[in-house]
C-alpha atoms as a PDB file:
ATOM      1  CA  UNK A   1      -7.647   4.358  -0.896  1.00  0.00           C
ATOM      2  CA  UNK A   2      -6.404   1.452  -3.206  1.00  0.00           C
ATOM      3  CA  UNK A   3      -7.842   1.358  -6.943  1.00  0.00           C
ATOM      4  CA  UNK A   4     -11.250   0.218  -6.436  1.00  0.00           C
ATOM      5  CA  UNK A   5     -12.290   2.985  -4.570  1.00  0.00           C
ATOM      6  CA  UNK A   6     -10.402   5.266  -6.472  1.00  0.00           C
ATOM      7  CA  UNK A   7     -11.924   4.103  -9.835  1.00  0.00           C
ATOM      8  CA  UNK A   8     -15.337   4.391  -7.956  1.00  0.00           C
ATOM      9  CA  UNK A   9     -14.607   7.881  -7.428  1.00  0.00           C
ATOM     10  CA  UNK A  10     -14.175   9.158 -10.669  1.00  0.00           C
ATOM     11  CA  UNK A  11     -16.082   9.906 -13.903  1.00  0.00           C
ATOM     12  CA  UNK A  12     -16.738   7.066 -16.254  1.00  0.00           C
ATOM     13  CA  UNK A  13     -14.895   7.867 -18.720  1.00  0.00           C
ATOM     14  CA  UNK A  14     -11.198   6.504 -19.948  1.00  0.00           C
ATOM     15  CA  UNK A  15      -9.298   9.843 -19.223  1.00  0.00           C
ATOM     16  CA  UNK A  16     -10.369  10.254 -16.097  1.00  0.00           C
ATOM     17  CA  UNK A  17      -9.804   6.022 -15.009  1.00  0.00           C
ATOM     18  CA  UNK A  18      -6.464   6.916 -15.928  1.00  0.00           C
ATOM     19  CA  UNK A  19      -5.971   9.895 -13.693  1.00  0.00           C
ATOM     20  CA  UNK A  20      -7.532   8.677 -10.674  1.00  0.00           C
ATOM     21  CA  UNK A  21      -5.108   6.152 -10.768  1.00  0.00           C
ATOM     22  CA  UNK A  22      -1.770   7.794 -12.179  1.00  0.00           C
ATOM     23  CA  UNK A  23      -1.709   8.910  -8.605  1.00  0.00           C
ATOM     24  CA  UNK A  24      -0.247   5.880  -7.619  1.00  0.00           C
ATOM     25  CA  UNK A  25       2.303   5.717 -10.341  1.00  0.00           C
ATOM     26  CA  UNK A  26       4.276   9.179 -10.176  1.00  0.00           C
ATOM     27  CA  UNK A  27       1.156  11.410 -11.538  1.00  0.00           C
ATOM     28  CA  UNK A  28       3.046  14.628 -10.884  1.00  0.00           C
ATOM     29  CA  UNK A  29       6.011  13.893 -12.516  1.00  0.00           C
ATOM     30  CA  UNK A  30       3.878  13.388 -15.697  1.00  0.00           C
ATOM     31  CA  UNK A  31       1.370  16.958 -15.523  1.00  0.00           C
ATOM     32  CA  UNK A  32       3.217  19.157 -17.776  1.00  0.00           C
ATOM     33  CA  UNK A  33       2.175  16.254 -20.374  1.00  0.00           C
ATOM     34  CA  UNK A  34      -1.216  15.406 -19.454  1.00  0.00           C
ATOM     35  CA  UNK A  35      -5.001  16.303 -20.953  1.00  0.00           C
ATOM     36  CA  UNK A  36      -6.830  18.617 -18.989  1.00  0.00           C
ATOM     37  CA  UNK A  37      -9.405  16.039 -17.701  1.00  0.00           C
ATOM     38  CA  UNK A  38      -6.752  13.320 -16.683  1.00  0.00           C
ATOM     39  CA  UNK A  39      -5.144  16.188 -14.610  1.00  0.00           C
ATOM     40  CA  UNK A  40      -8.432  16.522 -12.707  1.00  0.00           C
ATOM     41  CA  UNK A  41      -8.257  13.074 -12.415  1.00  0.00           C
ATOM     42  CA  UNK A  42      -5.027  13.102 -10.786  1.00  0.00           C
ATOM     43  CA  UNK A  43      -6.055  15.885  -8.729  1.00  0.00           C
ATOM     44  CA  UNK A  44      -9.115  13.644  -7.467  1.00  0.00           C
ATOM     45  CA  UNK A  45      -7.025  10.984  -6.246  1.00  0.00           C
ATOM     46  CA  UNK A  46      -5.029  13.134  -4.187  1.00  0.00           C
ATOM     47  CA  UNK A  47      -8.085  14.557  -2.781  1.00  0.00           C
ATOM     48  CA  UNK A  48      -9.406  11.383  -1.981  1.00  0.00           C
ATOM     49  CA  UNK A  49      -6.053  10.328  -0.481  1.00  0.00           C
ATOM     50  CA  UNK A  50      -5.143  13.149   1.555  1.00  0.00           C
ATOM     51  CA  UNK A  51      -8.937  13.035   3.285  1.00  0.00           C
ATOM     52  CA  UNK A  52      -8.322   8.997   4.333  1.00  0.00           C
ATOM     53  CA  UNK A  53      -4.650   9.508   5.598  1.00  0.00           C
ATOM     54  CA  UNK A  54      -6.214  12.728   8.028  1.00  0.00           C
ATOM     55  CA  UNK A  55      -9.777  11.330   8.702  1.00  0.00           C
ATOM     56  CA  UNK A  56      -9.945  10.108  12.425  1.00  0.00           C
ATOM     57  CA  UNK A  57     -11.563   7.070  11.609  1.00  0.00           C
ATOM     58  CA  UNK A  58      -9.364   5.958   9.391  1.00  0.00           C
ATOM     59  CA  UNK A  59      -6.686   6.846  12.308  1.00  0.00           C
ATOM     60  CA  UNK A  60      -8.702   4.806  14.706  1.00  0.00           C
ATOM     61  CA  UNK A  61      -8.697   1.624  12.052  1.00  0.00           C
ATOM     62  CA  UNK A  62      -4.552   1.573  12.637  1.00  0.00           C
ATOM     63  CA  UNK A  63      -4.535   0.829  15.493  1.00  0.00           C
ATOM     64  CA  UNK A  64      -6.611  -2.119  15.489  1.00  0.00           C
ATOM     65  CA  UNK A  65      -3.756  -3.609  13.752  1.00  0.00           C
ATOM     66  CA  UNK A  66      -1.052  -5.276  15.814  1.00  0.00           C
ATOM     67  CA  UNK A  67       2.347  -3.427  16.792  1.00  0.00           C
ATOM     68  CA  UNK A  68       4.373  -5.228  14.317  1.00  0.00           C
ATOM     69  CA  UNK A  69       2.205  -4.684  11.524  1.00  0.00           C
ATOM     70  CA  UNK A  70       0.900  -0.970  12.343  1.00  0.00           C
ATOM     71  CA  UNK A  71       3.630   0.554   9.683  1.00  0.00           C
ATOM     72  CA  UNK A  72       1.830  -1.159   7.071  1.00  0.00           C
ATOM     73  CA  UNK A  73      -1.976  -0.604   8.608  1.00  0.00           C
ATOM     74  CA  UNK A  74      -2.782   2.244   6.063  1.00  0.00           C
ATOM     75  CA  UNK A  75      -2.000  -0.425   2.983  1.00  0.00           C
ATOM     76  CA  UNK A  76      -3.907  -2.987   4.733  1.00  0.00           C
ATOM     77  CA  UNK A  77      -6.817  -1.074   5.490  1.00  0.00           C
ATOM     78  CA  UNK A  78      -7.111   0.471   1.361  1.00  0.00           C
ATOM     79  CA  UNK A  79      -7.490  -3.137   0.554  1.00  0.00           C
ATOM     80  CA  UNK A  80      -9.719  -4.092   3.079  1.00  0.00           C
ATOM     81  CA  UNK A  81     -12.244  -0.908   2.056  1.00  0.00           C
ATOM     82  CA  UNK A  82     -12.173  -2.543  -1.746  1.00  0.00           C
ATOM     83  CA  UNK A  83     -13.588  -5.464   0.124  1.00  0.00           C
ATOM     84  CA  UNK A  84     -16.315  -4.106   1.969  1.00  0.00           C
ATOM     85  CA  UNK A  85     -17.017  -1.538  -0.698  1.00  0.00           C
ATOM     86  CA  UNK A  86     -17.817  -4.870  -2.917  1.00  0.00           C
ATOM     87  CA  UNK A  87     -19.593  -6.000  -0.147  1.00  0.00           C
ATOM     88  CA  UNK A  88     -21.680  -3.066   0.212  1.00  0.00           C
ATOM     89  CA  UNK A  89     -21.390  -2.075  -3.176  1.00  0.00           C
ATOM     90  CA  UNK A  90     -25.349  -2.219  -3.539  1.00  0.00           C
ATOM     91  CA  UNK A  91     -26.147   1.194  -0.687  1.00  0.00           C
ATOM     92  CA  UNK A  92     -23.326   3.128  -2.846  1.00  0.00           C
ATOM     93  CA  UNK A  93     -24.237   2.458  -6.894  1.00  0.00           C
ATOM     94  CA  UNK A  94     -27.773   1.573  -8.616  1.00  0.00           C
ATOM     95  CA  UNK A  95     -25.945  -0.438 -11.314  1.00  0.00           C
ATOM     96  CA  UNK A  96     -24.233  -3.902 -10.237  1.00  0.00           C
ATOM     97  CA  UNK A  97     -20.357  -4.129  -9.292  1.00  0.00           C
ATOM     98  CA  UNK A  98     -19.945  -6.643 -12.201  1.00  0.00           C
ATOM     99  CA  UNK A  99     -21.313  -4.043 -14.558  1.00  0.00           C
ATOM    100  CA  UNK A 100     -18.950  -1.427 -13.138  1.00  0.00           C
ATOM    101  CA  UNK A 101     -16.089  -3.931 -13.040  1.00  0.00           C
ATOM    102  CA  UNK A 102     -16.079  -4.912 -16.815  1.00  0.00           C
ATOM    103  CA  UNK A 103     -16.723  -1.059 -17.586  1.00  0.00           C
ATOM    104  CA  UNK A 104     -13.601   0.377 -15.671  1.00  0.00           C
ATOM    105  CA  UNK A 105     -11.602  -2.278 -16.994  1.00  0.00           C
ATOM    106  CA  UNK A 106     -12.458  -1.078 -20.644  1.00  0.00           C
ATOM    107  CA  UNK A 107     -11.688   2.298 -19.661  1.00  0.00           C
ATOM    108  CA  UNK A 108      -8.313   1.509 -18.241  1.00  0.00           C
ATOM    109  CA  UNK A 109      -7.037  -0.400 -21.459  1.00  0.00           C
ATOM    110  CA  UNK A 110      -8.171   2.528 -23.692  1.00  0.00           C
ATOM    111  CA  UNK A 111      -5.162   4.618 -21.928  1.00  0.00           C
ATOM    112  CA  UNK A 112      -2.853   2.124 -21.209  1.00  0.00           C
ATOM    113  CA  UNK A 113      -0.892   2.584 -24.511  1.00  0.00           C
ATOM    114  CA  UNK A 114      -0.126   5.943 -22.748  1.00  0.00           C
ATOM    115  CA  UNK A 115       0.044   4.790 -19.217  1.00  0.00           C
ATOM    116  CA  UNK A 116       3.990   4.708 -17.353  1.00  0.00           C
ATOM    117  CA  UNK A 117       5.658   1.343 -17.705  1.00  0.00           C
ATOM    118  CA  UNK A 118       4.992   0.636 -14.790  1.00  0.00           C
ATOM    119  CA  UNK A 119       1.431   1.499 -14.583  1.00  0.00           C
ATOM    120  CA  UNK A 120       1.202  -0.688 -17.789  1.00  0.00           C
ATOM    121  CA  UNK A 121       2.284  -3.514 -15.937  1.00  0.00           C
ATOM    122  CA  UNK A 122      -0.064  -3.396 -13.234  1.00  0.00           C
ATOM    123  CA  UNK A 123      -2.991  -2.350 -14.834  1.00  0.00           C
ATOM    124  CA  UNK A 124      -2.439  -5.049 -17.620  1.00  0.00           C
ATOM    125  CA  UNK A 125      -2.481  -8.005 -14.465  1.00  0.00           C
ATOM    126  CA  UNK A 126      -5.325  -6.016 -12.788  1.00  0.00           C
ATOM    127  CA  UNK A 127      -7.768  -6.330 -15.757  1.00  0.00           C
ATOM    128  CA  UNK A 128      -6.443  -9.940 -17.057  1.00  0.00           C
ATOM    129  CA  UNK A 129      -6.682 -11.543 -13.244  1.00  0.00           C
ATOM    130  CA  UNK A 130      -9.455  -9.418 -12.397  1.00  0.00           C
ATOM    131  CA  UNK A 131      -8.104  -8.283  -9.109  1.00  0.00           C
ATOM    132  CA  UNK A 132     -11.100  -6.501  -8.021  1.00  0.00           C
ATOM    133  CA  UNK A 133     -12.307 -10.597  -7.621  1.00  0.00           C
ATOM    134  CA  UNK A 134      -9.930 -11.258  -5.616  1.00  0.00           C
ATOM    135  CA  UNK A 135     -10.999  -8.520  -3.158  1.00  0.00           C
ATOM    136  CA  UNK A 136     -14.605  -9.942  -2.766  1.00  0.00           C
ATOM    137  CA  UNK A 137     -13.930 -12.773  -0.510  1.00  0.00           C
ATOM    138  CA  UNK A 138     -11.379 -12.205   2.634  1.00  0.00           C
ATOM    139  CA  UNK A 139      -9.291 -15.511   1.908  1.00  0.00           C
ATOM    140  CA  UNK A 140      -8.355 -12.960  -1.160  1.00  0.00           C
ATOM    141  CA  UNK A 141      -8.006  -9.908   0.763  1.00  0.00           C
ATOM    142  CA  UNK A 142      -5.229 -12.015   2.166  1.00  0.00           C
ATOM    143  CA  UNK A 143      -3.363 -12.914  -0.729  1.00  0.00           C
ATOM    144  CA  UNK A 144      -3.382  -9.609  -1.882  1.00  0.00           C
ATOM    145  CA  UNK A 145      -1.640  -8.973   1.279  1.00  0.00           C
ATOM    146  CA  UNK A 146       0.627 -11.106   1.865  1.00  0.00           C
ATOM    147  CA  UNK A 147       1.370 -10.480  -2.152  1.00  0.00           C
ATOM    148  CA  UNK A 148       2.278  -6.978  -0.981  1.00  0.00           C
ATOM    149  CA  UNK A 149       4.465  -8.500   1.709  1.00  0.00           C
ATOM    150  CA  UNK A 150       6.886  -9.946  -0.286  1.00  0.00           C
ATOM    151  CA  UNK A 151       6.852  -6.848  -2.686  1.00  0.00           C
ATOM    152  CA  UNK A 152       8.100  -4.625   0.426  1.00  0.00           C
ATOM    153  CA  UNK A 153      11.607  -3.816  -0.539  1.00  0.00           C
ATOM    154  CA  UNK A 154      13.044  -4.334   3.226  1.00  0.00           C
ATOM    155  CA  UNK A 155      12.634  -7.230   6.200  1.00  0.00           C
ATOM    156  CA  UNK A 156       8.845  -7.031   7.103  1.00  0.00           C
ATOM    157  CA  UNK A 157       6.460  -8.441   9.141  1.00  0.00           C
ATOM    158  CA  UNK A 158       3.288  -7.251   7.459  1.00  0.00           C
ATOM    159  CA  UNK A 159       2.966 -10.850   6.207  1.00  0.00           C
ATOM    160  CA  UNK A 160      -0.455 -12.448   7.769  1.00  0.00           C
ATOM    161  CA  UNK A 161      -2.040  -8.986   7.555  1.00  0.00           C
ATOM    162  CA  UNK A 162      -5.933 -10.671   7.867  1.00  0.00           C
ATOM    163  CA  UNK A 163      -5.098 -11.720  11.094  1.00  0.00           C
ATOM    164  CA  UNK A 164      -5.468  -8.898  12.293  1.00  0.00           C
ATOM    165  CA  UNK A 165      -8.205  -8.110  10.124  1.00  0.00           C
ATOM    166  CA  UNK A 166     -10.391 -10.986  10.728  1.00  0.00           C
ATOM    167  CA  UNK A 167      -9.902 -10.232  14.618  1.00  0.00           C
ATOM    168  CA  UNK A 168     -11.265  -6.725  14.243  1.00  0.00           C
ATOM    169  CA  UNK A 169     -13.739  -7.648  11.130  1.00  0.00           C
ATOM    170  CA  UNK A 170     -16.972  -5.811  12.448  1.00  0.00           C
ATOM    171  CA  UNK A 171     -15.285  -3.080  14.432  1.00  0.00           C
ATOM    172  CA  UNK A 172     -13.170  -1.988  10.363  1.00  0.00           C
ATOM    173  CA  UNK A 173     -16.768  -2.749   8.595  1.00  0.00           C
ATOM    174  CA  UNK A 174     -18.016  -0.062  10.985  1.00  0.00           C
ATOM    175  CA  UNK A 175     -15.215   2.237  10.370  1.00  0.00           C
ATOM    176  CA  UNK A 176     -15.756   1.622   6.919  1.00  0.00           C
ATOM    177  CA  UNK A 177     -19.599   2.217   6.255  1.00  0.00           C
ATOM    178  CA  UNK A 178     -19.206   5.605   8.880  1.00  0.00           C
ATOM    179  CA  UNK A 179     -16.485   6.726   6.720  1.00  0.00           C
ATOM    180  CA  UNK A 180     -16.898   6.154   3.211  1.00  0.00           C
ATOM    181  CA  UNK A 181     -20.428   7.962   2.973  1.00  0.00           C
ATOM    182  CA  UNK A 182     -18.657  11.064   4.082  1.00  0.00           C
ATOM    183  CA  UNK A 183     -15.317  10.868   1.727  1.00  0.00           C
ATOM    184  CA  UNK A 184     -18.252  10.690  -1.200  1.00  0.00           C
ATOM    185  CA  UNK A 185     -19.824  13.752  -0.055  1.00  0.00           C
ATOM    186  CA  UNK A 186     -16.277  15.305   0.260  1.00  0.00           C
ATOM    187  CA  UNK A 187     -15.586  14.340  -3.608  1.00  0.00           C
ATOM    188  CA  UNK A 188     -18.743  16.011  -4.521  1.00  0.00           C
ATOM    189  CA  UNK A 189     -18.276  19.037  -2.591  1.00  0.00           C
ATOM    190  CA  UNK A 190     -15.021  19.855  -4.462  1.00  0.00           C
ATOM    191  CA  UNK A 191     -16.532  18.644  -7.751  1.00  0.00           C
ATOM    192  CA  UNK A 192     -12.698  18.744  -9.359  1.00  0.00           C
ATOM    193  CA  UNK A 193     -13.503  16.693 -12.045  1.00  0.00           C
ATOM    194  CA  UNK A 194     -17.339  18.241 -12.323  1.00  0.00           C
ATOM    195  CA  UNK A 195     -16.719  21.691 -12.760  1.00  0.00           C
ATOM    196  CA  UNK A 196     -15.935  23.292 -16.091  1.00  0.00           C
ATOM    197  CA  UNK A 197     -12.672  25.467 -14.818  1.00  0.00           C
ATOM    198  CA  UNK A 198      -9.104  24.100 -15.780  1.00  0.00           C
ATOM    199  CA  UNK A 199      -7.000  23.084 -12.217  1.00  0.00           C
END
């Protein structure tokens, strides 16, 4: 899942923003060093990530994207679930996505003094740009992207990723809204950042 989702999926609270998103930055190299409750953070995200990669549905959403692109389907389709997670934002959370936006950001820059470099850098352009706007229309989810593209360290041909996407719009909105109801219910049922016993 890309950060949006992630940040969705944790506890509101600054330790565990940073946790659910260390994941993406080397968490485990950094554990020995780490609070308790941004190691259950940590350990969230790679719940939540290790449930998309194996879910079926997920599986099936690859494979709507074209040959030439399918390497890259699984970044593709984490942004594209930021999108229609905005979208839908209103059958998942009582309180608005703007609310939650502004609060998460807060959160974040309360760690970030502590955060990896390189987590620094990102999660300083996330907040400032407000990436999570960027995801709400699909002319963004596109830039975001293509963005990625030219990040990939290697010849690619991931570039014009919503192609593919707007082709297969309804059928990945499907896959998203049968999917994402039951990786909730998966969080909950582990309850590793709910529970009271050290990981």
């Amino acid at each position: 899942m890309n950060y949006l989702a992630h940040l969705y999926l944790a506890q509101p609270n600054a330790d565990s923003h940073y946790g659910n998103l260390l994941g993406d930055f080397g968490g485990m190299r950094k554990v020995k060093t780490l609070p308790t409750a941004v190691i259950k953070g940590l350990d969230n995200h790679y719940l939540v990530d290790r449930y998309t990669d194996n879910h079926d549905t997920v599986k099936q959403a690859k494979h709507l994207f074209s040959p030439k692109r399918r390497r890259f389907a699984g970044i593709a389709i984490d942004v594209l679930f930021d999108h229609f997670l905005i979208q839908h934002w209103s059958r998942f959370e009582a309180s608005s996505h703007s609310q939650f936006k502004r609060s998460s950001y807060r959160l974040l820059t309360e760690r970030i003094h502590v955060m990896p470099a390189r987590m620094q850098h990102v999660i300083y352009n996330l907040t400032t740009n407000d990436w999570f706007n960027e995801y709400e229309t699909l002319s963004g989810v596109g830039i975001a992207l293509d963005n990625i593209a030219k990040r990939i360290r290697f010849a690619n041909e991931f570039n014009g990723a919503i192609e593919d996407i707007e082709r297969h719009y309804g059928e990945l909105e499907a896959i998203f809204l049968m999917f994402f109801p039951q990786l909730i219910e998966h969080v909950k049922s582990h309850g590793l950042e709910t529970n009271n016993e050290a990981p």
